[in-house]
PDB file of N, CA and C in Angstrom:
ATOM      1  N   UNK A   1      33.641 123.648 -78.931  1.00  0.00           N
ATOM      2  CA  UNK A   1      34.778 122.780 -79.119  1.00  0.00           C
ATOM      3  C   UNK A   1      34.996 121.957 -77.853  1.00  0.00           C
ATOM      4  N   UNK A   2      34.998 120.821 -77.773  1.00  0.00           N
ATOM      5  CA  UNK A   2      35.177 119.981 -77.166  1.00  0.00           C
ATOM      6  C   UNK A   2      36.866 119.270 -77.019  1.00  0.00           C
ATOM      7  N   UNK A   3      37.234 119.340 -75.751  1.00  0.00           N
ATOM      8  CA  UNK A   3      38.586 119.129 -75.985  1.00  0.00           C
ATOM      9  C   UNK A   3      38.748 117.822 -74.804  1.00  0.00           C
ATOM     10  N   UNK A   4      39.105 116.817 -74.765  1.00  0.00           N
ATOM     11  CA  UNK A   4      39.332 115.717 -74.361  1.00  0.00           C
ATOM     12  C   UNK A   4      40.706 115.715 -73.648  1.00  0.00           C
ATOM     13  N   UNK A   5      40.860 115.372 -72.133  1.00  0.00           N
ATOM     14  CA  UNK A   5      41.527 115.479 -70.949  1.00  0.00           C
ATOM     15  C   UNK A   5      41.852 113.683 -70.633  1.00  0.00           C
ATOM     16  N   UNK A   6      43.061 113.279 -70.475  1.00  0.00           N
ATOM     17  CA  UNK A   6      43.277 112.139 -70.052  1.00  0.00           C
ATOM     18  C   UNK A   6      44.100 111.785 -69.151  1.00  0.00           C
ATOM     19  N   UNK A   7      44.211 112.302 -67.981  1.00  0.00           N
ATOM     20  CA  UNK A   7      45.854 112.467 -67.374  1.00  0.00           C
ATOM     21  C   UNK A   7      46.071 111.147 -67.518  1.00  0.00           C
ATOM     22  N   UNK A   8      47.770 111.484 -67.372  1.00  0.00           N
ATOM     23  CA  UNK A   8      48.231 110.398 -67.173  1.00  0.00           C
ATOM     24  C   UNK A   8      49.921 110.514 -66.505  1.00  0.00           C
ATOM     25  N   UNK A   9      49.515 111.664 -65.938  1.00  0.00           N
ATOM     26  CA  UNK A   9      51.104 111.945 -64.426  1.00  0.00           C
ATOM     27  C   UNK A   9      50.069 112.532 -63.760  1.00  0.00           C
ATOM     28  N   UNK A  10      50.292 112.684 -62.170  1.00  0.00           N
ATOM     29  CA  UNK A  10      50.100 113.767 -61.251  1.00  0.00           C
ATOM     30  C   UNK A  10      50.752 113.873 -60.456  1.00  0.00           C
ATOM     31  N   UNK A  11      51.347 115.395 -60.010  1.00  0.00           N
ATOM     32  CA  UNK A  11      52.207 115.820 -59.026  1.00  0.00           C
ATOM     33  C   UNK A  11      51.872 116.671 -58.139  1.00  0.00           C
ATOM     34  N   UNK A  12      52.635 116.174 -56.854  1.00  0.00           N
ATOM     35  CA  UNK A  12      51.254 117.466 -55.787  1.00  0.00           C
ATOM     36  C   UNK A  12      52.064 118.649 -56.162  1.00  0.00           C
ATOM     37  N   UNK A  13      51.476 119.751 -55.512  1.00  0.00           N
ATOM     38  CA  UNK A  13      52.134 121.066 -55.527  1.00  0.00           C
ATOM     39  C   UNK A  13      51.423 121.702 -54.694  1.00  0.00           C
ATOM     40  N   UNK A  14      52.148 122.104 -53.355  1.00  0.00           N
ATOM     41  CA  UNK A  14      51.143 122.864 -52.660  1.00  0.00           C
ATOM     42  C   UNK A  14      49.979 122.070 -52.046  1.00  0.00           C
ATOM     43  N   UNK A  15      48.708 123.107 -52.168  1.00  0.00           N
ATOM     44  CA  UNK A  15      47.858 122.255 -51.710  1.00  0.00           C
ATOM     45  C   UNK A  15      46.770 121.939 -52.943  1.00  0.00           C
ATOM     46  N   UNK A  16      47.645 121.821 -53.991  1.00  0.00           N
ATOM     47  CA  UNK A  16      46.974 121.149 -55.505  1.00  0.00           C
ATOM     48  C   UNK A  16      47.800 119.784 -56.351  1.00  0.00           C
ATOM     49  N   UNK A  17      46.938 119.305 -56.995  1.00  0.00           N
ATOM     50  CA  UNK A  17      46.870 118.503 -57.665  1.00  0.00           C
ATOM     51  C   UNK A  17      47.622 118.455 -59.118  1.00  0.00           C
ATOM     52  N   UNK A  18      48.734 118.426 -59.551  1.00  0.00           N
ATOM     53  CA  UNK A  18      48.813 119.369 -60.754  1.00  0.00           C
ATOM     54  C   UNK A  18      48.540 117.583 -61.576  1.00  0.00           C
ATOM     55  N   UNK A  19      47.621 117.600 -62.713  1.00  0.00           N
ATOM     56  CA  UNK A  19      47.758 116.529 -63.708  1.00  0.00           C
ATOM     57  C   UNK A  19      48.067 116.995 -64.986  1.00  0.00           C
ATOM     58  N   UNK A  20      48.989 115.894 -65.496  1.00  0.00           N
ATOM     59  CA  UNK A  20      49.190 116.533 -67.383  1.00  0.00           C
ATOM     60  C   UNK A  20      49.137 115.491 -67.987  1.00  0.00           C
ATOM     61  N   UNK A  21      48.338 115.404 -69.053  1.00  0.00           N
ATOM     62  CA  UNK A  21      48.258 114.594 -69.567  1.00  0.00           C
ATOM     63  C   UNK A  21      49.486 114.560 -71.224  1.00  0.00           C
ATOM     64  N   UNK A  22      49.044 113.549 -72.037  1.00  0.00           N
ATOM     65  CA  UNK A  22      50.118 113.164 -73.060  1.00  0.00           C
ATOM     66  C   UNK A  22      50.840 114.514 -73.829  1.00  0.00           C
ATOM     67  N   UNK A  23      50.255 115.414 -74.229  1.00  0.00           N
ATOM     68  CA  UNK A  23      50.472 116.865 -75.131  1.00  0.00           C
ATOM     69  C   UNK A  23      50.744 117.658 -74.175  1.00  0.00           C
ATOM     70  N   UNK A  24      50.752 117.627 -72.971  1.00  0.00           N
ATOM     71  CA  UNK A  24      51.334 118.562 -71.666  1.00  0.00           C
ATOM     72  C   UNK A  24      50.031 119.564 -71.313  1.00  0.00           C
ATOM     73  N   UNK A  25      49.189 119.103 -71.716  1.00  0.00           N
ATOM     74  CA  UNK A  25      48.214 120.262 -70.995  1.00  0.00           C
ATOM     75  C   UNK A  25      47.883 120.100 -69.607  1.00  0.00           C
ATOM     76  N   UNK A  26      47.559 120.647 -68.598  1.00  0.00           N
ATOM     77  CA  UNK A  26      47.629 120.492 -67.209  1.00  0.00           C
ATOM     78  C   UNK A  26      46.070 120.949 -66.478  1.00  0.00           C
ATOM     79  N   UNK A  27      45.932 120.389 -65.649  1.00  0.00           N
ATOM     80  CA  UNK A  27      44.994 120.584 -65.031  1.00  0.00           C
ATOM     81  C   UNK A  27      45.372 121.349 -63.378  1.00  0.00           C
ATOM     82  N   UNK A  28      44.583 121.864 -62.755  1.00  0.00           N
ATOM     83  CA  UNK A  28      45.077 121.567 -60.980  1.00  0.00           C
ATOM     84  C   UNK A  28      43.604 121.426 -60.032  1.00  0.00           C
ATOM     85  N   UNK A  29      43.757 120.327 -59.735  1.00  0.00           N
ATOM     86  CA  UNK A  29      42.782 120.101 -58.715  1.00  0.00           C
ATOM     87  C   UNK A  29      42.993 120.514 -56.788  1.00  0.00           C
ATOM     88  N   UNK A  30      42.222 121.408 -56.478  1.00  0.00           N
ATOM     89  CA  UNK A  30      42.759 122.141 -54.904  1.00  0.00           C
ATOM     90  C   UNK A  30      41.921 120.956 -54.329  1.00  0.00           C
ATOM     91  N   UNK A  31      43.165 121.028 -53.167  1.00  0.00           N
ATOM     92  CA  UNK A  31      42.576 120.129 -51.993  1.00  0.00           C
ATOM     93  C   UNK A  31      43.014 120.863 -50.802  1.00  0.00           C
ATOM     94  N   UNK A  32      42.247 120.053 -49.747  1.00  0.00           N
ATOM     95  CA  UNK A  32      42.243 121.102 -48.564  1.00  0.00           C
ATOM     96  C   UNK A  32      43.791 121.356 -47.531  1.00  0.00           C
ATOM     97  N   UNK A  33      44.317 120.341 -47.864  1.00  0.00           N
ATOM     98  CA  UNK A  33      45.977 120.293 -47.638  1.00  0.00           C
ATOM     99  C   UNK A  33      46.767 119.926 -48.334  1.00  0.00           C
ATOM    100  N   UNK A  34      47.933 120.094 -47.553  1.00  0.00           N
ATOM    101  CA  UNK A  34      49.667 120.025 -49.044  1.00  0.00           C
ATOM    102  C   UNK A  34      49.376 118.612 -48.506  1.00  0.00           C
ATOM    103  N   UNK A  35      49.147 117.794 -47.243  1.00  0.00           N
ATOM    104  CA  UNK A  35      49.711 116.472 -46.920  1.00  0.00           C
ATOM    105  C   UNK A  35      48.384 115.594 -48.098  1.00  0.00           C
ATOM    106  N   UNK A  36      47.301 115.842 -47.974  1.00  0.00           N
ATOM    107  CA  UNK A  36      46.457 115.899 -48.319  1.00  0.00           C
ATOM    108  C   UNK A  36      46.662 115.734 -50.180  1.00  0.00           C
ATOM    109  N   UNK A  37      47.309 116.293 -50.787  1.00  0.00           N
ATOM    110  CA  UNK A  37      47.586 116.491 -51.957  1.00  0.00           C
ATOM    111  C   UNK A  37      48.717 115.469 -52.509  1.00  0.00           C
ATOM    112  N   UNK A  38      49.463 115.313 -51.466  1.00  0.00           N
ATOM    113  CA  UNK A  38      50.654 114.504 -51.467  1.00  0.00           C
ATOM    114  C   UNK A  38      49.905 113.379 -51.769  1.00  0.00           C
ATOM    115  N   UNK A  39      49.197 113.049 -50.852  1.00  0.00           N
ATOM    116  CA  UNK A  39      49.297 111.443 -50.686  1.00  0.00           C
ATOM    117  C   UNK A  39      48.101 111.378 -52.043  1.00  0.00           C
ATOM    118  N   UNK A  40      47.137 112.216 -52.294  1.00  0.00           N
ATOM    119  CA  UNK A  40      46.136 111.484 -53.597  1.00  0.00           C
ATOM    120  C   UNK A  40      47.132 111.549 -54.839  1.00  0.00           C
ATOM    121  N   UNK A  41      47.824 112.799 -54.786  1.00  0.00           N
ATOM    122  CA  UNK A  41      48.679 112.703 -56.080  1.00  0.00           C
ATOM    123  C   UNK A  41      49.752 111.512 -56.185  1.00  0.00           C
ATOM    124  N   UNK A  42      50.115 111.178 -55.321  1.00  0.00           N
ATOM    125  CA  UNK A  42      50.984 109.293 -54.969  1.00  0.00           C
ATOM    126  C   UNK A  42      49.595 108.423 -55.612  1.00  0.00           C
ATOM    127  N   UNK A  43      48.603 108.220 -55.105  1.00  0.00           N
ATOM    128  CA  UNK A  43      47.918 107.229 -55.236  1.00  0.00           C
ATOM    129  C   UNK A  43      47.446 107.248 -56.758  1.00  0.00           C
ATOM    130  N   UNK A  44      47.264 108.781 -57.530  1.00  0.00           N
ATOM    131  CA  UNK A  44      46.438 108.476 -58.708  1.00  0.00           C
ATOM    132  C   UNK A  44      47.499 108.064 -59.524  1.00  0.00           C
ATOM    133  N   UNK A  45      48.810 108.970 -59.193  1.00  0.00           N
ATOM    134  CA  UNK A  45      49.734 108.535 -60.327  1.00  0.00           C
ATOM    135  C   UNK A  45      50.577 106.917 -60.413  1.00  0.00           C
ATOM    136  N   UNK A  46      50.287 106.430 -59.132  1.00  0.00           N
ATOM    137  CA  UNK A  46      50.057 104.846 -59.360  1.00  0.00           C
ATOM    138  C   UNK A  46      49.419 103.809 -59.852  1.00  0.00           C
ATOM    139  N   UNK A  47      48.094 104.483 -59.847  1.00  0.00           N
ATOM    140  CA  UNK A  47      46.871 103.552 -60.733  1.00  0.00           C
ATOM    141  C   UNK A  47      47.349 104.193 -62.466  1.00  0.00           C
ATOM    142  N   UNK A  48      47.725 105.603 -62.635  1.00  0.00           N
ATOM    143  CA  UNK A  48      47.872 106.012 -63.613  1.00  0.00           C
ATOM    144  C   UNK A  48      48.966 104.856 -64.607  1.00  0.00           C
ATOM    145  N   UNK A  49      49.642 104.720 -63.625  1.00  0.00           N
ATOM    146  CA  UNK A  49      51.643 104.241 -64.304  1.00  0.00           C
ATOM    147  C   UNK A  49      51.073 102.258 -64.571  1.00  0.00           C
ATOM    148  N   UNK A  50      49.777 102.281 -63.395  1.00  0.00           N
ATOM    149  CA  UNK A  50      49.515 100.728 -63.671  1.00  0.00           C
ATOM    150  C   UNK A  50      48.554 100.254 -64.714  1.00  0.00           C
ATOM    151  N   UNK A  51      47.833 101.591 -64.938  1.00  0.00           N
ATOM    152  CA  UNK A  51      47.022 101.223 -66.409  1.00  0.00           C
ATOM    153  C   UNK A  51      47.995 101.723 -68.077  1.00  0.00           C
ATOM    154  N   UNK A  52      49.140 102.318 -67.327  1.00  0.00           N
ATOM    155  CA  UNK A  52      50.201 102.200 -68.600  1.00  0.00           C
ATOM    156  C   UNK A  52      50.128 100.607 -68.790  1.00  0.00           C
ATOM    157  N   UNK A  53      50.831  99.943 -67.571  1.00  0.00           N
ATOM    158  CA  UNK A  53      51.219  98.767 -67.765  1.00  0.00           C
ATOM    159  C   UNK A  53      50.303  97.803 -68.680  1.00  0.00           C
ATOM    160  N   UNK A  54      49.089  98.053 -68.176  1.00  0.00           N
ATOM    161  CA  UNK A  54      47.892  97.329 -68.823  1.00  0.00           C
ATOM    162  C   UNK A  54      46.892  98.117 -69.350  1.00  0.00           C
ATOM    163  N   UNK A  55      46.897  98.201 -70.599  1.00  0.00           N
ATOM    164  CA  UNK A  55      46.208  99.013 -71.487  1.00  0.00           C
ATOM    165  C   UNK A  55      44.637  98.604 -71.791  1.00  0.00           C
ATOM    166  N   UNK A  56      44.720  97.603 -71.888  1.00  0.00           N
ATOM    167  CA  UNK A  56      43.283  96.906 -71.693  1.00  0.00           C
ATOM    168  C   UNK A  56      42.167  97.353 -70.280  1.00  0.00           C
ATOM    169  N   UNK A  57      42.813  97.183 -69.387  1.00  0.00           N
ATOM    170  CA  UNK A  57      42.134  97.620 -67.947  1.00  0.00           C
ATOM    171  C   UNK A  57      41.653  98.918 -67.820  1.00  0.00           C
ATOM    172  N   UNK A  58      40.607  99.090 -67.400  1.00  0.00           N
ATOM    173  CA  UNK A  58      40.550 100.804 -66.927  1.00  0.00           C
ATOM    174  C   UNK A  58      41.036 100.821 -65.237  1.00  0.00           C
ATOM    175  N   UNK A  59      41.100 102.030 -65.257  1.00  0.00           N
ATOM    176  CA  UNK A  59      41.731 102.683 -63.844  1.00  0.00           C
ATOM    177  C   UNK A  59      40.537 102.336 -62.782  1.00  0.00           C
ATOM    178  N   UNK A  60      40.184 102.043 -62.145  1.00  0.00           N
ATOM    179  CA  UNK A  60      39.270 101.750 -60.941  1.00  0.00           C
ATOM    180  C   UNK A  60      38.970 103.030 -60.039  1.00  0.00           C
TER     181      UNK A  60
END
């Protein structure tokens, strides 16, 4: 069974990644720091909120 993952939030936590996508399933990606976690989880969930905006575009 093949189950298909799309985030589309991420929040740091710690020194992880937490992503959930539309149905709330969650992922956590570890990184090697909390500051570290902070700042990718800022950056993805910005490209995330900007390919809301534009549905046509993929995320880069």
């Amino acid at each position: 069974m093949r189950v298909s993952f799309r985030p589309i939030q991420a929040r740091p936590f710690r020194e992880f990644i937490v992503l959930r996508d539309a149905v709330r399933r969650t992922a956590l990606v570890n990184m090697p720091s909390p500051s570290a976690a902070r700042f990718c989880a800022i950056a993805l969930d910005l490209e995330f909120r900007r390919a809301k905006r534009r549905p046509n575009r993929r995320i880069r």
